[in-house]
Protein backbone atom coordinates (compact mmCIF):
# COMPACT_ATOMS: atom_id res chain seq x y z
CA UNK A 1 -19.83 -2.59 -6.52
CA UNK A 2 -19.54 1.09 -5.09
CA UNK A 3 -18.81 -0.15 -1.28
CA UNK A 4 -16.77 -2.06 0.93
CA UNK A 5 -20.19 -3.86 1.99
CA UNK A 6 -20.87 -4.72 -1.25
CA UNK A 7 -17.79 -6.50 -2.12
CA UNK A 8 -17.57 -8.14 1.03
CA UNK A 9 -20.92 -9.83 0.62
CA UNK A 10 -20.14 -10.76 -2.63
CA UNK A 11 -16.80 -12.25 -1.72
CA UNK A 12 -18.50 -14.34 1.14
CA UNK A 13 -20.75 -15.49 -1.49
CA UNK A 14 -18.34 -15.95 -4.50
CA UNK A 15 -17.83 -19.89 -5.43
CA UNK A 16 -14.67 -20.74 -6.62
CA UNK A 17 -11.92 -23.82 -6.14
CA UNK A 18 -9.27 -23.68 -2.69
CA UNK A 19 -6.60 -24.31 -3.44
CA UNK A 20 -3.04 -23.36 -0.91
CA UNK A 21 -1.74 -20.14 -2.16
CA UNK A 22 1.87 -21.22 -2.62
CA UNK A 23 4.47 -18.43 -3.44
CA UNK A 24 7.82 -18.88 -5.92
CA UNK A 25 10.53 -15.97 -5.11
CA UNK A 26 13.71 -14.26 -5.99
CA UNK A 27 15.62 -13.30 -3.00
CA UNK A 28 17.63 -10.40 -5.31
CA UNK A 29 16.77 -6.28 -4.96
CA UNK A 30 15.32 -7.07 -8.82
CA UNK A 31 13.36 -9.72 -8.96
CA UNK A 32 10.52 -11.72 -9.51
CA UNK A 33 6.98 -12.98 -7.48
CA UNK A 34 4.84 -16.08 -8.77
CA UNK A 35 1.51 -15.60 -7.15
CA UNK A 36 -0.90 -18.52 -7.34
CA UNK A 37 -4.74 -17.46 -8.00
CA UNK A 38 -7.60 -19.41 -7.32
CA UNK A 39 -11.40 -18.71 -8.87
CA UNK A 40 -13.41 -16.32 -6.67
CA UNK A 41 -12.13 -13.68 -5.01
CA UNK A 42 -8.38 -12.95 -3.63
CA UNK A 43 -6.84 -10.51 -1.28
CA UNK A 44 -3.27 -9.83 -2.89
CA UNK A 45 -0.77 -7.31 -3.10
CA UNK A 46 2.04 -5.77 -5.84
CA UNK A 47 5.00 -6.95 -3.77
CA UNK A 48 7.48 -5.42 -5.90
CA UNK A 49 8.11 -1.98 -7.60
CA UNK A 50 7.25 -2.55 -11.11
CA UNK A 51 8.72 0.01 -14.45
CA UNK A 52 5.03 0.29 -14.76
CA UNK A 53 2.55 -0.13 -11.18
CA UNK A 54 -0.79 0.41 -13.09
CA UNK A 55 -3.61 -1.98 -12.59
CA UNK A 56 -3.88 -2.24 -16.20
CA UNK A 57 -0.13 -3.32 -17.08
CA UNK A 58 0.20 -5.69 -13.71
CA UNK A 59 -2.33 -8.10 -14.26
CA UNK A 60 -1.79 -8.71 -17.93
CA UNK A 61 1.02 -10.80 -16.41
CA UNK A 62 -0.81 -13.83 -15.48
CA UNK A 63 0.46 -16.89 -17.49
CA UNK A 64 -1.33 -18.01 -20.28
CA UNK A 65 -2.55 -14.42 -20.33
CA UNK A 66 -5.86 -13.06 -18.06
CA UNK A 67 -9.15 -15.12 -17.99
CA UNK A 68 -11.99 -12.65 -20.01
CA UNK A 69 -13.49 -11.16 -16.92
CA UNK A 70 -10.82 -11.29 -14.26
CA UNK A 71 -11.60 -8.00 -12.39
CA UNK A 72 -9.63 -5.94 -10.13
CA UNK A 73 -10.97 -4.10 -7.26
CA UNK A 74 -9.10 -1.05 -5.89
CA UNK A 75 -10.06 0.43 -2.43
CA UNK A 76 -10.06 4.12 -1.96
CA UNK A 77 -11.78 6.61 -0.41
CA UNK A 78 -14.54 4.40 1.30
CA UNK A 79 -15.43 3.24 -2.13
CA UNK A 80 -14.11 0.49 -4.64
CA UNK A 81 -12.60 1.16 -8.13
CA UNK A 82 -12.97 -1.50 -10.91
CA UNK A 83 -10.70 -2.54 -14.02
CA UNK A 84 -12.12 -5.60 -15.89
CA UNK A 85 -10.28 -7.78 -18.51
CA UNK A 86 -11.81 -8.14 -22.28
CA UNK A 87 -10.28 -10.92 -24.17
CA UNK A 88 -11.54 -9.47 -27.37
CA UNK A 89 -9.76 -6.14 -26.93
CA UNK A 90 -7.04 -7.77 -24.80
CA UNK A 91 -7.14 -4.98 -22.28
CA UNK A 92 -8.51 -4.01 -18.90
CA UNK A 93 -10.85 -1.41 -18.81
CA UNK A 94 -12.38 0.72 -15.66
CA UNK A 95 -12.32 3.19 -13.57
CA UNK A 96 -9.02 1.26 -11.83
CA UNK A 97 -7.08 0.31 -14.72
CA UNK A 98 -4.83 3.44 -15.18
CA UNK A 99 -4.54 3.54 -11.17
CA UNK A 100 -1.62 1.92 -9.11
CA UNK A 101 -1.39 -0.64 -6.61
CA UNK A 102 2.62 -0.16 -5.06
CA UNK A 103 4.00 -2.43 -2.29
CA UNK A 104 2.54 -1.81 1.66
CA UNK A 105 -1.47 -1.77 -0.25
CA UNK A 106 -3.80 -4.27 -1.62
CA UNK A 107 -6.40 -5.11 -4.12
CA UNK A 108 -9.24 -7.97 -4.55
CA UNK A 109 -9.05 -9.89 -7.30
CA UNK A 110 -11.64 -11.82 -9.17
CA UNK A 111 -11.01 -14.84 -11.16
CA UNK A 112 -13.72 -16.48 -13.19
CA UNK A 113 -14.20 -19.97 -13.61
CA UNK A 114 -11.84 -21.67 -16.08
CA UNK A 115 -13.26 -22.77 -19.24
CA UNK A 116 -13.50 -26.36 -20.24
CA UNK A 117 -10.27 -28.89 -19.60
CA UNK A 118 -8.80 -25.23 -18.12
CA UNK A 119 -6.81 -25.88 -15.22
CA UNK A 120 -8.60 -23.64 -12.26
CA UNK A 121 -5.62 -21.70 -11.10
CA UNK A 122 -3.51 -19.18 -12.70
CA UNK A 123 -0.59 -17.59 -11.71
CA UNK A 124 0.24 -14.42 -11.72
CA UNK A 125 3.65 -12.94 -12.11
CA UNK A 126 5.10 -9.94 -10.80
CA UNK A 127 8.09 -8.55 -11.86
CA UNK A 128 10.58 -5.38 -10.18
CA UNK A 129 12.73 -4.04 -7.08
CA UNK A 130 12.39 -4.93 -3.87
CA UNK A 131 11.41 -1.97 -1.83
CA UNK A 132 14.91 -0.63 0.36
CA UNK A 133 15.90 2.19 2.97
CA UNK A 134 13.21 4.07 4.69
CA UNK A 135 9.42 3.36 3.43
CA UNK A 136 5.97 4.59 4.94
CA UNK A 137 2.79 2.72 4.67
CA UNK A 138 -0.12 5.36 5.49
CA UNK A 139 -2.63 3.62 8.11
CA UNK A 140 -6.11 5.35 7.58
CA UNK A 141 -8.98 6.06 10.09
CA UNK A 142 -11.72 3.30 8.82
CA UNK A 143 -10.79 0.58 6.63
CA UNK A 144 -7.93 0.38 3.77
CA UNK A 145 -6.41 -3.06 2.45
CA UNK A 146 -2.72 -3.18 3.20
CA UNK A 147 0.22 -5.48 2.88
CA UNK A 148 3.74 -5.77 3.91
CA UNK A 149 5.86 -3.13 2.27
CA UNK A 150 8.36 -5.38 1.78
CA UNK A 151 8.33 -9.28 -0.33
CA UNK A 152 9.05 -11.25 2.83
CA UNK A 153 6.72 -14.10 4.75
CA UNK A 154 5.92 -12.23 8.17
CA UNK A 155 3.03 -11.41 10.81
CA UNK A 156 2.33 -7.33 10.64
CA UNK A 157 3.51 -7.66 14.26
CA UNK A 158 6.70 -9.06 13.79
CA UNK A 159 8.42 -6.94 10.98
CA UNK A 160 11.84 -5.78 11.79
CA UNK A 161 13.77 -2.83 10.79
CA UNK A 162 17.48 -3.94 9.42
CA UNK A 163 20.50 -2.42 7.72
CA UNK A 164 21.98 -0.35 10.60
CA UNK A 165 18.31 0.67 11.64
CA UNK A 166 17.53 -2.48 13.94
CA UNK A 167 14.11 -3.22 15.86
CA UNK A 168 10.44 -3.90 15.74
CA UNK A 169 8.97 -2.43 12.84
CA UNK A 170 5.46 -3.95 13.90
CA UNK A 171 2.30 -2.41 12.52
CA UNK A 172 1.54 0.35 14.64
CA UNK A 173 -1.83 -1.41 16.12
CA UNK A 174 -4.18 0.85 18.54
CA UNK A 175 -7.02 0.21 21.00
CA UNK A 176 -10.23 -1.30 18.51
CA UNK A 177 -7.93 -1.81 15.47
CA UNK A 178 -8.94 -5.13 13.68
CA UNK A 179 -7.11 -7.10 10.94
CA UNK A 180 -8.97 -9.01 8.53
CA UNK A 181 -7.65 -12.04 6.75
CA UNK A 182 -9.57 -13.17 3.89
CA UNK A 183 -9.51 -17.03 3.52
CA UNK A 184 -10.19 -18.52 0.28
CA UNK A 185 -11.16 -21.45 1.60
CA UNK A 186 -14.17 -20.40 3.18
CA UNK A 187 -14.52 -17.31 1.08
CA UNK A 188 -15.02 -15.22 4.59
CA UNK A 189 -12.71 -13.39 6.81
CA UNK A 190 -10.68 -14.02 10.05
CA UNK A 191 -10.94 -10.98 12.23
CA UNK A 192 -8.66 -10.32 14.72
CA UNK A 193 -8.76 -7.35 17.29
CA UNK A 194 -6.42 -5.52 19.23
CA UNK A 195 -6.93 -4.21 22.82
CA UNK A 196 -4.21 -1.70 24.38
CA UNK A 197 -4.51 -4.21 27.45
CA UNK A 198 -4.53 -7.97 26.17
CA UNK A 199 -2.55 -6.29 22.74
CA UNK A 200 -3.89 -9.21 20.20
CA UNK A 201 -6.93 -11.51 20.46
CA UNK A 202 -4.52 -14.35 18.74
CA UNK A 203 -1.53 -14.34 17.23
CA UNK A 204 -1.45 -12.52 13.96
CA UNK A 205 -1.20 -14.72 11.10
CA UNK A 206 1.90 -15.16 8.62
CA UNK A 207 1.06 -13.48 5.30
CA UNK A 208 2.88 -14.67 2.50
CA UNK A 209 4.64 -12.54 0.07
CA UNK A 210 1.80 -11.22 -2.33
CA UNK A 211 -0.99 -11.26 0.44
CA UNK A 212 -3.05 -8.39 1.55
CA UNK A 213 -5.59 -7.92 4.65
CA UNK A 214 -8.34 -5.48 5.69
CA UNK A 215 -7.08 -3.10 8.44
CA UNK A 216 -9.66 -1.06 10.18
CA UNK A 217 -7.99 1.84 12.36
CA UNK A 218 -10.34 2.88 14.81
CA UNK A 219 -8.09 5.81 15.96
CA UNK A 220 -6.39 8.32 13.90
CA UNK A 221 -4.57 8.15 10.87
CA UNK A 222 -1.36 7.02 11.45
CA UNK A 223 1.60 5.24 9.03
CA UNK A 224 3.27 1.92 9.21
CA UNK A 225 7.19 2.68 9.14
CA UNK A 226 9.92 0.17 8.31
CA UNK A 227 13.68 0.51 7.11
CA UNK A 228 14.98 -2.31 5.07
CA UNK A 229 18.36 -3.74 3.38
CA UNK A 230 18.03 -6.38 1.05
CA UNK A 231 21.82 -7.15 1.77
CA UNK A 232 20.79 -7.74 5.50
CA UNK A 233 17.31 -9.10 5.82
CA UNK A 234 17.69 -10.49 8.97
């Protein structure tokens, strides 16, 4: 899959088990994420800064170790790297594997089927710092998958800066920007669009910590700024 339109149609497609996507979290600057996977296709982040952010070193953390073929897709440049797991050399290999995935971006997953008396979810563990002090999320012209910068349970619109630096942190949303929340349930996407008029469609959803969403930016490139202090999260 060299496209965007590729994936998507094969993530619309994609049959897998739903299954609520419930999150397990530390609440200290080092920590930990438990991020619940279900077969098919999901739109997750890195939430935390890892000793080691490539695609090839994060997902070997699932428990019970990856499924043989779990796949990784990495968006960049209008185009889709891949990293796939082999069970027989216990590795990922790809064009994504020795690539990062850092908190603020995104990547697709793909979880196979579970074998026989396998249990259909796994869960995926991530394991670092929490992202503090100033950060900046680049916003691209066209479409890039993005996430909250920082491991907390919030709409894009309703981040906060804290720590002495106090006020909206919202994503920086434009006339003909759209959000795109993929739903596992369905295996499609919830678009919402912004108008510099009306602001919103609908309310912005609440994206859990480890969640990602498709952002087009119609205008130009801009970045998503946010200040944050573990010590006052508020």
């Amino acid at each position: 899959m060299r496209t965007k339109a590729l994936l998507l149609a094969a993530a619309f497609a994609a049959a897998g088990v739903a299954t609520s996507m419930a999150q397990v979290y530390s609440v200290n600057a080092v920590g930990y994420v438990n991020k619940t996977l279900v077969p098919g296709f999901n739109l997750i982040s890195n939430p935390l800064t890892a000793a080691d952010n490539t695609i090839g070193t994060l997902f070997m953390n699932f428990q019970g170790g990856p499924r043989d073929g779990t796949t990784v897709y990495r968006f960049a440049n209008g185009n889709f790297q891949t990293a796939s797991f082999d069970v027989f050399a216990n590795a990922y290999g790809g064009d994504a594997a020795s690539q990062t995935t850092l908190p603020g971006e995104g990547v697709f997953v793909f979880l196979p089927n579970p074998a026989a008396g396998e249990a259909p979810n796994k869960v995926l563990t991530f394991v670092g710092e929490v992202p503090q002090g100033p950060t900046s999320t680049p916003l691209p012209r066209g479409f890039s998958i993005k996430s909250s910068v920082v491991p907390q349970a919030i709409a894009p619109d309703q981040a906060a800066n804290t720590g002495g630096a106090a006020g909206s942190a919202a994503i920086p949303a434009a006339d003909g920007d759209t959000l795109y929340q993929y739903d596992t349930s369905i295996k499609n996407y919830n678009a919402i669009s912004y108008d510099q008029f009306g602001g919103w469609a609908t309310a912005l959803p609440v994206f859990q910590v480890g969640d990602a969403f498709f952002y087009f930016r119609l205008g130009a490139a801009t970045t998503w700024n946010r200040t944050f202090d573990v010590n006052n999260p508020s």
